[in-house]
N, C-alpha and C. Protein backbone atom coordinates (compact mmCIF):
# COMPACT_ATOMS: atom_id res chain seq x y z
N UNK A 1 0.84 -1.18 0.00
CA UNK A 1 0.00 0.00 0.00
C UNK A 1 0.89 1.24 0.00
N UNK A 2 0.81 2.27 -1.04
CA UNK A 2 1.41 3.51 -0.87
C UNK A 2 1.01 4.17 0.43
N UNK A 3 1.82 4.84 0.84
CA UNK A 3 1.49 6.01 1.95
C UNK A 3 0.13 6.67 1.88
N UNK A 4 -0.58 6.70 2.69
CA UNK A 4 -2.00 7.46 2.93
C UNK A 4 -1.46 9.23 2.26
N UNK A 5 -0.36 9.63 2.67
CA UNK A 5 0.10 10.86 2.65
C UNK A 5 0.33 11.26 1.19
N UNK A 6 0.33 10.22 0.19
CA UNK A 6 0.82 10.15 -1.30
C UNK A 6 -0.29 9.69 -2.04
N UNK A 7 -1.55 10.06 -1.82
CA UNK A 7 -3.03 9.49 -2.35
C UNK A 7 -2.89 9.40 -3.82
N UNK A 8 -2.56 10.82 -4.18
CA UNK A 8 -2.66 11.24 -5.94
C UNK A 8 -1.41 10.65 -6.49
N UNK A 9 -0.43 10.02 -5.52
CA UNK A 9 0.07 8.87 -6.53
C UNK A 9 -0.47 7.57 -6.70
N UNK A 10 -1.13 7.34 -8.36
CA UNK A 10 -1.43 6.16 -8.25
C UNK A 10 -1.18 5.39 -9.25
N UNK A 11 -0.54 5.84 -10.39
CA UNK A 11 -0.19 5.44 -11.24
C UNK A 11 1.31 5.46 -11.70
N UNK A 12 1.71 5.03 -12.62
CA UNK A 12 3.23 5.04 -13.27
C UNK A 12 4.24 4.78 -12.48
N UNK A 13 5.16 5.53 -12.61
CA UNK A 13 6.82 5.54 -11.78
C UNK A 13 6.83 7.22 -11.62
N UNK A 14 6.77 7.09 -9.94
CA UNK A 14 6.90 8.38 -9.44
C UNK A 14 8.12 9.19 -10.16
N UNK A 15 8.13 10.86 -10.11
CA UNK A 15 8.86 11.51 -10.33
C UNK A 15 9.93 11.75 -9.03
N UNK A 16 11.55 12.33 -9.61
CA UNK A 16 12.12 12.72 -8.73
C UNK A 16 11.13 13.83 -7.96
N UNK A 17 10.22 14.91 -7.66
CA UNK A 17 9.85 15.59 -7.12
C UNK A 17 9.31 14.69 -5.75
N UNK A 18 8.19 13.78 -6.62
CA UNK A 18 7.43 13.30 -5.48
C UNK A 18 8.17 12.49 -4.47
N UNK A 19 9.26 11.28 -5.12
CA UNK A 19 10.16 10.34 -4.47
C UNK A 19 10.64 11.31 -3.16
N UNK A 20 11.21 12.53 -3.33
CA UNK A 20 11.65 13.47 -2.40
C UNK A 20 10.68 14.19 -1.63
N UNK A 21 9.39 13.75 -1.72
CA UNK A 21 8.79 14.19 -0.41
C UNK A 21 8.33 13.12 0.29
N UNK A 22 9.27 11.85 0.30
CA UNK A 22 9.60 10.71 1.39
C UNK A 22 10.54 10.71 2.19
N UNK A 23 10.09 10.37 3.33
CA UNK A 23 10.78 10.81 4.59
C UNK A 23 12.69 9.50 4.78
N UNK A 24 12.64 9.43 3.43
CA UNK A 24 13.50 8.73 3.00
C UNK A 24 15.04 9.33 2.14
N UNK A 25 14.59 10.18 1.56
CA UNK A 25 15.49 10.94 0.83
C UNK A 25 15.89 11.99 1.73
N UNK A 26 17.88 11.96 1.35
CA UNK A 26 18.06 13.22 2.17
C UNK A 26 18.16 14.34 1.52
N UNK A 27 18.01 15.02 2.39
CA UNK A 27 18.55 16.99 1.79
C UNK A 27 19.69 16.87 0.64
N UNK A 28 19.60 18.06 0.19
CA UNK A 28 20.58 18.63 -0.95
C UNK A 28 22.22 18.82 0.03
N UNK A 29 21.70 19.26 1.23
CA UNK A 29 22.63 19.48 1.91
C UNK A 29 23.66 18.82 2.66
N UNK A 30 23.10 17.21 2.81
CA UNK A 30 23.77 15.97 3.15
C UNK A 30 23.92 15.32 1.79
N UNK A 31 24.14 15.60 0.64
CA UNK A 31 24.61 14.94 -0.45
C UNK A 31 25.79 15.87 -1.04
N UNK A 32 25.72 17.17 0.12
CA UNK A 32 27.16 17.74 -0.19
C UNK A 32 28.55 17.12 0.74
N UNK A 33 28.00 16.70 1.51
CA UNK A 33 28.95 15.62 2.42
C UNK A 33 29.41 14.09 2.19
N UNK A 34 28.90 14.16 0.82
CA UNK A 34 29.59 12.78 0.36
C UNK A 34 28.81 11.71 0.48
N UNK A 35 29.17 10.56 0.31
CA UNK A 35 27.96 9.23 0.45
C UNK A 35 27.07 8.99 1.12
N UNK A 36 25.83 8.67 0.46
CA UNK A 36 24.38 8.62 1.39
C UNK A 36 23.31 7.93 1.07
N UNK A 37 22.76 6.95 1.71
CA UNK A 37 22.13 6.43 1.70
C UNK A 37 20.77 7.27 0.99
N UNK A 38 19.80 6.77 0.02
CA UNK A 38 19.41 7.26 -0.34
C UNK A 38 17.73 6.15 -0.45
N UNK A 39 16.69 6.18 0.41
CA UNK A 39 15.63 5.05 0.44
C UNK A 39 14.53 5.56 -0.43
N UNK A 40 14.30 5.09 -1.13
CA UNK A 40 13.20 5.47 -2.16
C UNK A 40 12.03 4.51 -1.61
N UNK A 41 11.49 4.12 -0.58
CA UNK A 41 10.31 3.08 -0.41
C UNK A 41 9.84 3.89 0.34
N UNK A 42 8.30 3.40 -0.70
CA UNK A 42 6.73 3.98 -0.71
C UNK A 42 6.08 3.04 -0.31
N UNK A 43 6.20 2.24 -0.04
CA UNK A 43 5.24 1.38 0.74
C UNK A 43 5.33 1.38 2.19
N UNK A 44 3.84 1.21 2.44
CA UNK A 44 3.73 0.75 4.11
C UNK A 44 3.79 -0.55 4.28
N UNK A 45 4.42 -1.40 4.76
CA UNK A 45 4.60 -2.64 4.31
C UNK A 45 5.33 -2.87 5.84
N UNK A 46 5.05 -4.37 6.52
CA UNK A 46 5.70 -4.48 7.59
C UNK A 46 7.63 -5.29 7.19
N UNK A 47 8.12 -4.25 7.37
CA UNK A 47 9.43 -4.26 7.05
C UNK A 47 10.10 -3.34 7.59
N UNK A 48 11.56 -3.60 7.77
CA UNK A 48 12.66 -3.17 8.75
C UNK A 48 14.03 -3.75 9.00
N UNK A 49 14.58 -4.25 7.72
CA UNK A 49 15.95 -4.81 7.22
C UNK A 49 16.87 -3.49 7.57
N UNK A 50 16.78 -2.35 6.85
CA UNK A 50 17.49 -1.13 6.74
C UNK A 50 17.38 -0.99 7.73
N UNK A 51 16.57 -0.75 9.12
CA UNK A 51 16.99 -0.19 10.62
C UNK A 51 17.93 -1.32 11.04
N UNK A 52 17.70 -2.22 11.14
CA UNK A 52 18.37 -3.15 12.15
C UNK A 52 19.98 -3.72 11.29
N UNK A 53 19.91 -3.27 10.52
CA UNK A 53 21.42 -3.24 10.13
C UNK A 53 22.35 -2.20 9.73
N UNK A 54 21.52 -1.41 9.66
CA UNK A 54 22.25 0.01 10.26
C UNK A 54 22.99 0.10 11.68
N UNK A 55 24.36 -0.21 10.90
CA UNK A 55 25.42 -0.28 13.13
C UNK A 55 25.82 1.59 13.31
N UNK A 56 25.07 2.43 12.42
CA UNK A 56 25.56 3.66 13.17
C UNK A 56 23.70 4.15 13.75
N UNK A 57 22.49 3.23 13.69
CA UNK A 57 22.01 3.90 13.63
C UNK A 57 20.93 4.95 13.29
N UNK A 58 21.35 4.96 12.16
CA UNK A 58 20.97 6.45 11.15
C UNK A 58 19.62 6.15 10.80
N UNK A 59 18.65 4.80 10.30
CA UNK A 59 17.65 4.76 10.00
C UNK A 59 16.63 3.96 11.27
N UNK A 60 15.23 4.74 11.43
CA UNK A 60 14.32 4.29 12.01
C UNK A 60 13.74 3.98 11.01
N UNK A 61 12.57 2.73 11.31
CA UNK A 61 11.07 2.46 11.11
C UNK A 61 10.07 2.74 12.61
N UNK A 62 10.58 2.45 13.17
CA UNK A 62 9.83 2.49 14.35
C UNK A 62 8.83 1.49 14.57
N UNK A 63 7.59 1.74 15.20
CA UNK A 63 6.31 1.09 16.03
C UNK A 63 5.24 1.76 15.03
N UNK A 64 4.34 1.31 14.28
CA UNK A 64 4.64 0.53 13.70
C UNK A 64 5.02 0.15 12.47
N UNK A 65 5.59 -1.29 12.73
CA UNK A 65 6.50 -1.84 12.01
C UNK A 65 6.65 -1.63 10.41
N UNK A 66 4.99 -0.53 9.97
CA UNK A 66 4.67 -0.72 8.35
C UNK A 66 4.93 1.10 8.19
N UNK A 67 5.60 1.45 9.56
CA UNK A 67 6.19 2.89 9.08
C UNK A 67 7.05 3.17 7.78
N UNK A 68 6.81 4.21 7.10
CA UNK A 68 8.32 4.53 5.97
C UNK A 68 9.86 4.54 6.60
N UNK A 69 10.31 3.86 6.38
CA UNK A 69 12.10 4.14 7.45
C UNK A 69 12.41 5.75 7.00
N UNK A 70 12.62 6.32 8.20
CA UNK A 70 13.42 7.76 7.68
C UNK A 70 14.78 7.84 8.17
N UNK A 71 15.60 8.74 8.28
CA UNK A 71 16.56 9.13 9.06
C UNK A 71 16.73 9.59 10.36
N UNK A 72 16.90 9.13 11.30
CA UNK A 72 17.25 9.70 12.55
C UNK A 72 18.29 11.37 11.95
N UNK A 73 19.23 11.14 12.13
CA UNK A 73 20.03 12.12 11.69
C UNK A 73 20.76 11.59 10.11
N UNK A 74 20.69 12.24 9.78
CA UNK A 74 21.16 11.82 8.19
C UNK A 74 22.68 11.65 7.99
N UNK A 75 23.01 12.73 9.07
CA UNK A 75 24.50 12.96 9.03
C UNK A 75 25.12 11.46 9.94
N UNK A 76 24.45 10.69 10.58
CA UNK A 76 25.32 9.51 10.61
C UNK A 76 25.38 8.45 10.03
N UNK A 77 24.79 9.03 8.39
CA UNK A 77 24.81 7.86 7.58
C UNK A 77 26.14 8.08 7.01
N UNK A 78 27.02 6.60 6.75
CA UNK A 78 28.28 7.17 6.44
C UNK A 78 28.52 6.45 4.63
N UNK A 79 27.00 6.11 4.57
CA UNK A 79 26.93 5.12 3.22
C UNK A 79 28.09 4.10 2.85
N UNK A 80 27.93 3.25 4.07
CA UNK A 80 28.19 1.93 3.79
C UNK A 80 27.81 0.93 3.12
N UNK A 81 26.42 1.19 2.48
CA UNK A 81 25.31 -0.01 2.16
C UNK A 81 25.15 -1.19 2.09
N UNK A 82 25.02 -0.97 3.85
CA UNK A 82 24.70 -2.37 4.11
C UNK A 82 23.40 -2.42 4.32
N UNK A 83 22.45 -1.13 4.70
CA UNK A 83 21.01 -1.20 3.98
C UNK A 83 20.53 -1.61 2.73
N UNK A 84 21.83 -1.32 1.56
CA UNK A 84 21.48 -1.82 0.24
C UNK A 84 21.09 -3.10 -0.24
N UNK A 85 22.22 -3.83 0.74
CA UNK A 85 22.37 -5.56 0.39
C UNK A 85 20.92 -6.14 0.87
N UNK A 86 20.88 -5.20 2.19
CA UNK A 86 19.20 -6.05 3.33
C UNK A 86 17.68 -5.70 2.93
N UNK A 87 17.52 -4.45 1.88
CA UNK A 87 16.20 -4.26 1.33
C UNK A 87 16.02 -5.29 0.79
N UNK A 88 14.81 -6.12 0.98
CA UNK A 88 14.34 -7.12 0.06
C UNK A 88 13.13 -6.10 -0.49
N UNK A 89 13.13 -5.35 -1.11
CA UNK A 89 12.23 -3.94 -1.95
C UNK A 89 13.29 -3.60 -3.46
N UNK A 90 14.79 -3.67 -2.79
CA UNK A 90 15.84 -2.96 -3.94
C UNK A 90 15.65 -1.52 -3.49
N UNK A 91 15.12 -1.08 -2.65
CA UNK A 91 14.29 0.47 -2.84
C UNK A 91 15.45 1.12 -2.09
N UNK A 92 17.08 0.95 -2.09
CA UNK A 92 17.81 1.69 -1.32
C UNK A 92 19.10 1.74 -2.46
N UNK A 93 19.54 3.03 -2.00
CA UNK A 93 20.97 3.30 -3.20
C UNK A 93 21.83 4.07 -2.67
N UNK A 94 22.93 4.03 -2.84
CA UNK A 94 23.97 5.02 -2.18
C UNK A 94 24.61 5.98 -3.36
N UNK A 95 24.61 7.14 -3.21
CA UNK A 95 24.66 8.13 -4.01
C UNK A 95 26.47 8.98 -3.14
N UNK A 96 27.29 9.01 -4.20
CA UNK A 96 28.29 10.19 -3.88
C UNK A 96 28.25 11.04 -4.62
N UNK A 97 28.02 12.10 -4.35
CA UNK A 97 27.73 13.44 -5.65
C UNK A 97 29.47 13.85 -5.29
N UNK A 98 29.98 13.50 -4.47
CA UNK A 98 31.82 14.04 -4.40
C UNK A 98 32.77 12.98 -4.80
N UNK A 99 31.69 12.13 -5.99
CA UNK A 99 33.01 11.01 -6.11
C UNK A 99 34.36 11.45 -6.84
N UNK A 100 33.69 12.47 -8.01
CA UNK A 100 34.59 13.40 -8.35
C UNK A 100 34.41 15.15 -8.75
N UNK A 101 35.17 15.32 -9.80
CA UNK A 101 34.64 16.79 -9.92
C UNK A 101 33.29 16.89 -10.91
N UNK A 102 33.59 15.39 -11.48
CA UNK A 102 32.47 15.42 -12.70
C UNK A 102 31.33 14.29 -12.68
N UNK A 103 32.08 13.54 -12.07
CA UNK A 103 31.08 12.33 -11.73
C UNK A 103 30.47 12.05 -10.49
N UNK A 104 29.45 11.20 -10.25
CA UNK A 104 29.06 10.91 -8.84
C UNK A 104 28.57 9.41 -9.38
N UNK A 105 28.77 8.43 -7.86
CA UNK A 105 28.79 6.98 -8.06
C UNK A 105 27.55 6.62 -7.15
N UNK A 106 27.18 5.74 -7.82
CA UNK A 106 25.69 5.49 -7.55
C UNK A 106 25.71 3.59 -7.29
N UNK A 107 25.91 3.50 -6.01
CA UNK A 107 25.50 2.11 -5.53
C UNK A 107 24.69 1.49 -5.70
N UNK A 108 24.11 0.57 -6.28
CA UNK A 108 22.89 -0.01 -6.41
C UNK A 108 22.98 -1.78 -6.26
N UNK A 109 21.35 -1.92 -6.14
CA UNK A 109 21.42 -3.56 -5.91
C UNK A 109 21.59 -4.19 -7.10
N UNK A 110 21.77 -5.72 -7.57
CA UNK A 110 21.80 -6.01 -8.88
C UNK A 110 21.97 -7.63 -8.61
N UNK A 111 20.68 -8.12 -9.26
CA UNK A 111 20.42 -9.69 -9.09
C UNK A 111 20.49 -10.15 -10.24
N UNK A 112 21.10 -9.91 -11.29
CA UNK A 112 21.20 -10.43 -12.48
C UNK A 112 22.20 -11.25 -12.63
N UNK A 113 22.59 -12.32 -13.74
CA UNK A 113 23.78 -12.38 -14.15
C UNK A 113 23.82 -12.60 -15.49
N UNK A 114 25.26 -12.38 -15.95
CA UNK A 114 26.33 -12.83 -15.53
C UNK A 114 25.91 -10.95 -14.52
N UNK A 115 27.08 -11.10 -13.49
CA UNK A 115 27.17 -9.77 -13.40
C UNK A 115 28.65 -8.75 -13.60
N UNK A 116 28.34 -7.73 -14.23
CA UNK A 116 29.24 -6.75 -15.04
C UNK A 116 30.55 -7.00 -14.45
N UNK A 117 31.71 -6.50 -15.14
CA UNK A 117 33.01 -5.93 -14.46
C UNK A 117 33.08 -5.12 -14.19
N UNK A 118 33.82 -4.52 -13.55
CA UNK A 118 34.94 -2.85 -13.13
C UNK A 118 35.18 -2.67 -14.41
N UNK A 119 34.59 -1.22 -14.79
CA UNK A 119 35.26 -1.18 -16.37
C UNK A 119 34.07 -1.07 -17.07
N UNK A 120 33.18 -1.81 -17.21
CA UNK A 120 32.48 -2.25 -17.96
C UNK A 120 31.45 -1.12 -18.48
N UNK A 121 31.64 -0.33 -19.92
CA UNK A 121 30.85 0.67 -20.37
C UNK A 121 29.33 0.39 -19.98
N UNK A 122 28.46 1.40 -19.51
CA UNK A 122 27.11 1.27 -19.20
C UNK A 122 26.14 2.14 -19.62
N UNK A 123 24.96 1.90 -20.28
CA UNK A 123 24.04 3.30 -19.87
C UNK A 123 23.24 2.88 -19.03
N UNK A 124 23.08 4.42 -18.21
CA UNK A 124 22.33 4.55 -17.29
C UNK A 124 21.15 4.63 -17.63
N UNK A 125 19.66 4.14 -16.60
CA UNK A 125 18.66 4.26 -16.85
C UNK A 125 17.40 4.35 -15.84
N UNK A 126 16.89 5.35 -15.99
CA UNK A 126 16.01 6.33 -15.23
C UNK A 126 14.94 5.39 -14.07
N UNK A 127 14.11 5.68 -13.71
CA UNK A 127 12.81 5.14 -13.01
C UNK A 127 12.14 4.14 -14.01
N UNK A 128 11.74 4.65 -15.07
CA UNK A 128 11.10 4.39 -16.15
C UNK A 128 11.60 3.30 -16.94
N UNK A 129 12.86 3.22 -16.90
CA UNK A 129 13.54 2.51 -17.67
C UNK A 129 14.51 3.41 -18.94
N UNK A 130 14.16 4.56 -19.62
CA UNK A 130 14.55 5.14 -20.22
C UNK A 130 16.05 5.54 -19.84
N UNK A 131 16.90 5.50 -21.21
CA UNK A 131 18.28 5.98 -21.37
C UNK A 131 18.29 7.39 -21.32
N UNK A 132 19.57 7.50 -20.12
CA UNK A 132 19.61 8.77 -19.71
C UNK A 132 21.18 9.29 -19.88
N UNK A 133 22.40 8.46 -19.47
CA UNK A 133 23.18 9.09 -20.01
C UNK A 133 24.44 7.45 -20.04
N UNK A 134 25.47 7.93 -20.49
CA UNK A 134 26.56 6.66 -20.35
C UNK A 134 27.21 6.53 -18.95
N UNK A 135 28.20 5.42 -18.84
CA UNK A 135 29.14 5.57 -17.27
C UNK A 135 29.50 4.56 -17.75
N UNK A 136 30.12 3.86 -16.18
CA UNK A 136 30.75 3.12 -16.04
C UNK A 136 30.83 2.09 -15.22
N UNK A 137 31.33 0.74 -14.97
CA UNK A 137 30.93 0.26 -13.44
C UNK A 137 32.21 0.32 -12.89
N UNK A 138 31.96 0.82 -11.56
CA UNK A 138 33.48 1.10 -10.53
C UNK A 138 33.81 0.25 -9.93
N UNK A 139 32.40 -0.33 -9.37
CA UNK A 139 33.12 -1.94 -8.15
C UNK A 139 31.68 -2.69 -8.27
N UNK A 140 32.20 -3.61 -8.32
CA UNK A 140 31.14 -4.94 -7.71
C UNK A 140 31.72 -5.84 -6.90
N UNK A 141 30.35 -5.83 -5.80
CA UNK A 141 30.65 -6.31 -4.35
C UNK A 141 29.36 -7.44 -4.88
N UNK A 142 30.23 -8.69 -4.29
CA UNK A 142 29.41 -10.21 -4.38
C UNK A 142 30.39 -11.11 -3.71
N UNK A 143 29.73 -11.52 -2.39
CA UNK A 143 29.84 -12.47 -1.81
C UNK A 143 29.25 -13.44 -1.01
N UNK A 144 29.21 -13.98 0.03
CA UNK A 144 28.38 -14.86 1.16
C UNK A 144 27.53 -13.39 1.47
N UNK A 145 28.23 -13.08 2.06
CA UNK A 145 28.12 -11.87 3.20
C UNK A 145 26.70 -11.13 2.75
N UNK A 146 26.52 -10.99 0.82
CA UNK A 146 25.44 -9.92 0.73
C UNK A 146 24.38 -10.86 0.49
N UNK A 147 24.29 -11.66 0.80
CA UNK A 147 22.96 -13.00 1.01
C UNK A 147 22.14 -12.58 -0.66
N UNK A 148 22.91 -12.97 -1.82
CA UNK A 148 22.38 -13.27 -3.12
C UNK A 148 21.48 -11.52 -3.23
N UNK A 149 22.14 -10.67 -3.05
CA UNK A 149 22.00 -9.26 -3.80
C UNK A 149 23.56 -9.09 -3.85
N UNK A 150 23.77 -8.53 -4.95
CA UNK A 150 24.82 -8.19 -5.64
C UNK A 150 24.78 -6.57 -5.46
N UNK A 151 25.89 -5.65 -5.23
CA UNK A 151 25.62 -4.65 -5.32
C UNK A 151 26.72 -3.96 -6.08
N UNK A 152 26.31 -3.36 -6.92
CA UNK A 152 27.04 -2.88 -8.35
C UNK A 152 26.85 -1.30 -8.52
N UNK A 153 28.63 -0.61 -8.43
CA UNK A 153 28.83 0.54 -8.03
C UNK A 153 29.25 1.24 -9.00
N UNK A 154 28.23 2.16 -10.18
CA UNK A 154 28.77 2.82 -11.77
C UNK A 154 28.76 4.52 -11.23
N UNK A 155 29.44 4.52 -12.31
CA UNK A 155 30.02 6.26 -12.14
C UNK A 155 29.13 6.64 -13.51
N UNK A 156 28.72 7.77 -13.20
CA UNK A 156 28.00 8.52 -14.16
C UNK A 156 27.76 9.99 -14.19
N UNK A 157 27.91 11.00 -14.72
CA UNK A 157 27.96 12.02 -15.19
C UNK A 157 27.33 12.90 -14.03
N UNK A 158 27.67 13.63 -13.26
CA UNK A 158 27.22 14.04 -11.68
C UNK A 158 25.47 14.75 -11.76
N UNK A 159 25.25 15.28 -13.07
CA UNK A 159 24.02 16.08 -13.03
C UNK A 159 22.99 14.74 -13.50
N UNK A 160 23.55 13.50 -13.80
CA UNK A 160 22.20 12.64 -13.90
C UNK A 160 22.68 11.68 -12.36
N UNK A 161 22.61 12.03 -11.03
CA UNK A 161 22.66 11.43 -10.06
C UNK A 161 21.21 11.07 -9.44
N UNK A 162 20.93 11.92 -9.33
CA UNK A 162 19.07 11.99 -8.97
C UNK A 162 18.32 10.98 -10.19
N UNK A 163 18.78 10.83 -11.27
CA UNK A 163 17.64 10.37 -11.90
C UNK A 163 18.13 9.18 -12.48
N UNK A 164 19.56 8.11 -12.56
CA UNK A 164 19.67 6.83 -13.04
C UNK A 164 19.54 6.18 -11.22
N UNK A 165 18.87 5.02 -11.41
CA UNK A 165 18.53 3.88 -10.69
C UNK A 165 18.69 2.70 -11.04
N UNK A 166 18.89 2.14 -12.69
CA UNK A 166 19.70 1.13 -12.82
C UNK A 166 20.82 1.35 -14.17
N UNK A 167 20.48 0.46 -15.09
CA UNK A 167 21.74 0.40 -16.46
C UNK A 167 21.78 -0.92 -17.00
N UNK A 168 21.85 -0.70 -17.83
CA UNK A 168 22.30 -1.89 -18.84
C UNK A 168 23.99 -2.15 -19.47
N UNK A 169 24.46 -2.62 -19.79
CA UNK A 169 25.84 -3.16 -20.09
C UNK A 169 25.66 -2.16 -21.94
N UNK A 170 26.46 -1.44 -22.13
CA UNK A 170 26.57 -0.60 -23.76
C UNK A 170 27.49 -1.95 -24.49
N UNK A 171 26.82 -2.56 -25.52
CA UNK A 171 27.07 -3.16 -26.72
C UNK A 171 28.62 -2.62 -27.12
């Protein structure tokens, strides 16, 4: 069930506007501090992976259990994502808008295979699915440890940070 608070969403793939009036997304102002957890889940749903493996913290669900997880303080997220690996939603991403001067790296989950290399040319691609710009993949993390989510870390052009959520491998 979407949020009572998000009625007139009821169709399609939300926009960046609306996604950001979830008590999930942080400020403009904690994405100037470097890596951050970034929860895009709209559902009320009884779930709570992202609090309880959070070791700084940083995310509540609270009582009850079908709350939206928000941030306690945002600033002790140090975007580790280990919320990333534990959403069974996918609905969590770690965003560095300071990965460089031009790029920002965008953590994401990824259950596919084969799965990509370091290296590996990509385009990025929006909510929708739509091609938005090219990158790259920086790291992929796969082991025991992320219990069969893969999490796959591409660099992409810093002004499409807000709006790629996955990618495809470029031919």
């Amino acid at each position: 069930m979407v949020n009572k608070n998000f009625k007139n969403i009821t169709k399609g793939v939300l926009s960046l506007e609306e996604i950001k009036k979830f008590p999930g997304y942080p400020s403009e102002e904690r994405f100037k501090k470097g890596a951050v957890a970034v929860i895009e889940c709209i559902e009320e749903i009884p779930c709570n992976p992202c609090e309880t493996i959070c070791s700084r913290k940083a995310i509540i669900v609270g009582n009850p259990i079908t709350n939206l997880p928000r941030f306690i303080d945002e600033d002790l997220c140090t975007g580790c994502g280990n919320c990333v690996i534990k959403c069974p939603g996918l609905a969590i991403f770690v965003i560095n808008k300071k990965f460089s001067k031009k790029e920002a790296s965008i953590a994401l989950p990824y259950e596919f295979l084969p799965l990509p290399e370091k290296g590996t040319k990509i385009i990025g691609l929006n909510r929708k699915g739509e091609e938005v710009c090219q990158g790259s993949v920086y790291k992929v993390l796969s082991n025991k440890a992320v219990n069969h989510t893969n999490v796959v870390t591409i660099v992409v052009p810093k002004q499409f940070a807000d709006k790629v959520r996955f990618f495809k491998v470029l031919n």
